[in-house]
Protein backbone atom coordinates (compact mmCIF):
# COMPACT_ATOMS: atom_id res chain seq x y z
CA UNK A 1 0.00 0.00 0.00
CA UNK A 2 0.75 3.53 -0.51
CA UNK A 3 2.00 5.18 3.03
CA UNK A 4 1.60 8.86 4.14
CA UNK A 5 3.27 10.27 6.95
CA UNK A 6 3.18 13.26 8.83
CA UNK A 7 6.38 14.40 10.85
CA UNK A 8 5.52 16.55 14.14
CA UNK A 9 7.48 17.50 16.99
CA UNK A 10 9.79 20.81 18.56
CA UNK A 11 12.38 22.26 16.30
CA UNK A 12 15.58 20.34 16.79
CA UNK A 13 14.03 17.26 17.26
CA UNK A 14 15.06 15.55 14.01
CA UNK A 15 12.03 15.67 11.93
CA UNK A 16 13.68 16.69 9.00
CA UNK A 17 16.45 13.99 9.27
CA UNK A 18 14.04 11.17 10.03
CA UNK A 19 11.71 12.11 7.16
CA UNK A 20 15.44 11.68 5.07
CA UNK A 21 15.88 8.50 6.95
CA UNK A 22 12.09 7.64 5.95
CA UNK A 23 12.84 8.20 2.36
CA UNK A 24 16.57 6.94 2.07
CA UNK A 25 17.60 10.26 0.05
CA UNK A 26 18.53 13.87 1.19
CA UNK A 27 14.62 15.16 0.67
CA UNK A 28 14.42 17.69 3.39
CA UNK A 29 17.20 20.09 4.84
CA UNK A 30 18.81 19.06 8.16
CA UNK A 31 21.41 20.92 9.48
CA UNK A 32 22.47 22.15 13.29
CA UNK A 33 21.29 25.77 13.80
CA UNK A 34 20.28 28.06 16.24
CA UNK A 35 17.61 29.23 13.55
CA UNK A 36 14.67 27.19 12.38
CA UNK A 37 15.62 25.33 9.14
CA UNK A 38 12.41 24.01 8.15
CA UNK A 39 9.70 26.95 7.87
CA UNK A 40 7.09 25.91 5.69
CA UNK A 41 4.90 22.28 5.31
CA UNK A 42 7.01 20.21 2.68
CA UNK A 43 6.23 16.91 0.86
CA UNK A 44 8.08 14.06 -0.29
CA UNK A 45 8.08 10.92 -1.50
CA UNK A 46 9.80 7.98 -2.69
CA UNK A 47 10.25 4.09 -2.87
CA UNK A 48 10.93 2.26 0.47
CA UNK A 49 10.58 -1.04 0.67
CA UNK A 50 8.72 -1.73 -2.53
CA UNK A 51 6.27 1.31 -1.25
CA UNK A 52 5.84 4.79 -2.49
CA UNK A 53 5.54 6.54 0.72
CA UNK A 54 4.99 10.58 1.03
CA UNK A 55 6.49 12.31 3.96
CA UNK A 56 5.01 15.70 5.58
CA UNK A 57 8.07 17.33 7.16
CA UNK A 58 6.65 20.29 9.48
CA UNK A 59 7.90 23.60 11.16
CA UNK A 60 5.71 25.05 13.44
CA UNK A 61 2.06 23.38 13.34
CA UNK A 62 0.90 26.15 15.33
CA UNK A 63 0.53 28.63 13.13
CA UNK A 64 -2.02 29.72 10.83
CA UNK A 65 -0.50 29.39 7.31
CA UNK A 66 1.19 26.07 8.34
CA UNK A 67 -1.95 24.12 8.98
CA UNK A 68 -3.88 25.21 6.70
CA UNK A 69 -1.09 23.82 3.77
CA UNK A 70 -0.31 20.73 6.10
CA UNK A 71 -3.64 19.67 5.90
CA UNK A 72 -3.73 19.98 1.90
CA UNK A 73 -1.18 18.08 1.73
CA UNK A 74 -1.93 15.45 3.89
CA UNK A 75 -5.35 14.95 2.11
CA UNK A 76 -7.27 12.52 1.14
CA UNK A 77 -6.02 10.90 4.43
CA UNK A 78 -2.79 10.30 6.68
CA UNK A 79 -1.79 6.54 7.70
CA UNK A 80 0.21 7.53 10.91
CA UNK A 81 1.26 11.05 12.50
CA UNK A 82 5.10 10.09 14.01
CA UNK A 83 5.57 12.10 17.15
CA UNK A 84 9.18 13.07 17.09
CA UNK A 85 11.32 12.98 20.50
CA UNK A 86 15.00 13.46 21.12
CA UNK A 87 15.61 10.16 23.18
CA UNK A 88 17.47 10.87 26.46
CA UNK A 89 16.74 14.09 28.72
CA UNK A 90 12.94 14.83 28.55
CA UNK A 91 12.77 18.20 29.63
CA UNK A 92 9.68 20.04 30.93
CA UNK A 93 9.84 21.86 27.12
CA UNK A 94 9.47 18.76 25.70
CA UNK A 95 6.76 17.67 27.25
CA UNK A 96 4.73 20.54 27.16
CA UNK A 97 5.40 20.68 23.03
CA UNK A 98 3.94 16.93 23.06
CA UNK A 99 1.08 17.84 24.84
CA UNK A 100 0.15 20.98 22.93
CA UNK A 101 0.86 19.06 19.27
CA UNK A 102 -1.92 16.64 20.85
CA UNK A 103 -4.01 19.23 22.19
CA UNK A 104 -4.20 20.44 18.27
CA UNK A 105 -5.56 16.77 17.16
CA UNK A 106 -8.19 15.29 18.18
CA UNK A 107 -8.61 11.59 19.79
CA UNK A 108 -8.68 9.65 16.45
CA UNK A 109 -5.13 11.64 15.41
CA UNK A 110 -3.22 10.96 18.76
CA UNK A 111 -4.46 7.08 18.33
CA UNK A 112 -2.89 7.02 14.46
CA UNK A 113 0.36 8.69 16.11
CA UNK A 114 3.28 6.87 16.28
CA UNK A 115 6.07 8.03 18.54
CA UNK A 116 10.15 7.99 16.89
CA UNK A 117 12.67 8.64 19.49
CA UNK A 118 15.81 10.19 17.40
CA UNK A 119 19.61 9.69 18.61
CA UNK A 120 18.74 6.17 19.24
CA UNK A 121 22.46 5.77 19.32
CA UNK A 122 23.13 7.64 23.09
CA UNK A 123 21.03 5.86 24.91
CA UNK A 124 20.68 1.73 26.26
CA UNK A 125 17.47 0.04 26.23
CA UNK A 126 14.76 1.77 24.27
CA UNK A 127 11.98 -0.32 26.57
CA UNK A 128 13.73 0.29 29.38
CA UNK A 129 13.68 3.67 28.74
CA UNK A 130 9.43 4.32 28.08
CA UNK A 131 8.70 1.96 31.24
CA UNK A 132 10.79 3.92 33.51
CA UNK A 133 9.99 7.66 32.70
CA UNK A 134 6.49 8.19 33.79
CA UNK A 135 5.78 11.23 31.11
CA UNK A 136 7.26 9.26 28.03
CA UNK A 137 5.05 6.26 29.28
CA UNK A 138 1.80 8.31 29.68
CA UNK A 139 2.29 10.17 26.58
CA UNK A 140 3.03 6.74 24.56
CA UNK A 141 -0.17 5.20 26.39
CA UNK A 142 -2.13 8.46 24.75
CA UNK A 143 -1.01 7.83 21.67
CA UNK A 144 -1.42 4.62 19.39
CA UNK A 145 1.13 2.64 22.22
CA UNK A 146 3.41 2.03 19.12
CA UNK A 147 7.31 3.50 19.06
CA UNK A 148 9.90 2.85 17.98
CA UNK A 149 13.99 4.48 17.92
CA UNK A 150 16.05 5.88 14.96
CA UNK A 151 19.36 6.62 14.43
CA UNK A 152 19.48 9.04 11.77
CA UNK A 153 23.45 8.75 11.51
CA UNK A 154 23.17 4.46 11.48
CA UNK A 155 24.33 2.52 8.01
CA UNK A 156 22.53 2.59 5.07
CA UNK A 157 21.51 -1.36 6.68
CA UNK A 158 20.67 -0.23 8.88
CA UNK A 159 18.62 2.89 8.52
CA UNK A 160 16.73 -0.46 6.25
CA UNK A 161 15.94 -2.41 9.60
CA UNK A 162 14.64 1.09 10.92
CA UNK A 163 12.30 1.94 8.06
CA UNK A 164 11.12 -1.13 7.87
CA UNK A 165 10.33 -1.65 11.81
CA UNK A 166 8.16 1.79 11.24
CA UNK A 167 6.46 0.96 8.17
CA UNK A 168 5.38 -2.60 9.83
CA UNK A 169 3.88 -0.36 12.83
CA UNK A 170 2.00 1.74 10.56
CA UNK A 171 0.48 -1.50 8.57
CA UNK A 172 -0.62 -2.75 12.15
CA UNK A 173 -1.89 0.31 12.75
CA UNK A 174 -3.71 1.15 9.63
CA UNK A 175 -5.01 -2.29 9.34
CA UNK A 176 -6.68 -2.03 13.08
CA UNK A 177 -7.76 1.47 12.73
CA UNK A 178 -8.08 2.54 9.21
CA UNK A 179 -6.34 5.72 7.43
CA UNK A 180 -6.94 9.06 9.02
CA UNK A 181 -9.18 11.04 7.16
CA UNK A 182 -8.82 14.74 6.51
CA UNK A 183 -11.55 16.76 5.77
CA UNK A 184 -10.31 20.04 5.03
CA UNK A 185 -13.43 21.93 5.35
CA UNK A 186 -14.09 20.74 8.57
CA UNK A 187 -10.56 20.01 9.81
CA UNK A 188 -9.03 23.47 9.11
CA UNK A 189 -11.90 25.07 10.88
CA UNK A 190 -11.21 22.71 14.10
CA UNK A 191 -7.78 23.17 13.89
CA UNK A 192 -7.84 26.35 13.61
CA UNK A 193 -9.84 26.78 16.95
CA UNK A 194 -8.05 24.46 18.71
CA UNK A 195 -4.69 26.27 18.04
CA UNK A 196 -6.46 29.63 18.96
CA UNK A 197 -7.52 28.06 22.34
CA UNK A 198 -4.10 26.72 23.06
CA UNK A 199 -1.86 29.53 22.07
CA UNK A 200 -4.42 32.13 24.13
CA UNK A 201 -3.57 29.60 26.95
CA UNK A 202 -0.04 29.44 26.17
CA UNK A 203 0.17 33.13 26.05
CA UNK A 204 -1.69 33.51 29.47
CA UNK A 205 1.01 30.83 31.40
CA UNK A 206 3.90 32.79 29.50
CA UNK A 207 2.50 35.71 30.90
CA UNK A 208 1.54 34.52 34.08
CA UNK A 209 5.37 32.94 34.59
CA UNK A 210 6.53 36.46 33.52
CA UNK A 211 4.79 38.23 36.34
CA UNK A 212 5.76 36.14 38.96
CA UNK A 213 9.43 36.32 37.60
CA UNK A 214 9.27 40.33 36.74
CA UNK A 215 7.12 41.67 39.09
CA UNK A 216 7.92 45.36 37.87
CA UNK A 217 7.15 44.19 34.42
CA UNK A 218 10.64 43.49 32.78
CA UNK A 219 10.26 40.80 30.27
CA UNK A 220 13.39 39.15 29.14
CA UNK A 221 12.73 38.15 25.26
CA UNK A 222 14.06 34.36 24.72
CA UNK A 223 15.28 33.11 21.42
CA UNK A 224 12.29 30.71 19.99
């Protein structure tokens, strides 16, 4: 079967480079830098395992423009949403980006979503690791309860056993659940409040945090 795939997750997380890994070619820019690299919704495709498979490599889903062209071009329908998560250190940032990314889907999404832990290569047991961090556990248990690691620097074999473990997941999935269907009409106009909702409440926690900190109202601007 044909497989689409949309990437989500913080900047820095490795989208870009997993969607490369995904595809076996250089289809998205990846790079270290302090500035976002990827800033608008981009597809691609190409044959993986005997599949053509389309990859949605995101910036940031929370704004307007962005997810309103995401969802074109994840229409007709999306097999699997892969949650992307730097595996090691999950910081409070982390979680609160995977909790606002789910906040933004609703309950059929987060149970297509699969979550890919990048730099599978500095850490031990990938198990190991889900059963015995509490927030990675609950926010797998939220999701579809499929996962799986990457190492976006591993052998061209490699990288193979990888793709392949992902695309197996996403056959189990799509073969229990079905494809996720996007209605664009009725999506965009969802979306569109749900973001609204949780960027006013975003704002209102940024600015709450920023009164107890600066009392006298100084506001020290962070680079996003």
């Amino acid at each position: 079967m044909d497989v689409r795939l949309l990437l989500l997750g913080k900047r820095g997380a490795g989208k870009s480079a997993t969607g490369n890994s995904i595809l076996g070619k250089a289809e998205f820019e990846s790079r270290f830098s302090e500035q976002p690299v990827t800033r608008s919704c981009q597809r691609g495709s190409g044959v993986t395992q005997g599949r053509e498979v389309v990859v949605i490599d995101t910036p940031d889903i929370f704004s307007s423009d962005n997810i309103k062209r995401c969802l074109e071009l994840s229409a007709p329908s999306l097999h699997a949403l892969l949650l992307v998560i730097p595996l090691g250190n999950y910081t409070v940032e982390d979680r609160q980006t995977a909790e606002r990314i789910q906040n933004v889907f609703d309950e059929k999404a987060r149970k297509h979503t699969i979550i890919i832990f990048t730099r599978k290569d500095e850490e031990g047991s990938l198990e190991d690791y889900v059963k015995n961090t509490t927030s990675i556990r609950d926010l797998v248990q939220r999701s579809s309860g499929q996962y799986c690691a990457f190492n976006n620097k591993a052998s061209k074999d490699e990288q193979d056993v990888q793709v392949k473990e992902l695309l197996c997941k996403v056959e189990d999935l799509v073969k229990n659940k079905g494809p996720y269907t996007v209605n664009l009409r009725d999506e965009d106009s969802r979306f569109q409040d749900s973001v609204n909702e949780d960027t006013s409440q975003h704002s209102m926690n940024e600015d709450t945090s920023q009164r107890k900190n600066y009392p006298h109202g100084k506001i020290i601007l962070k680079n996003c």
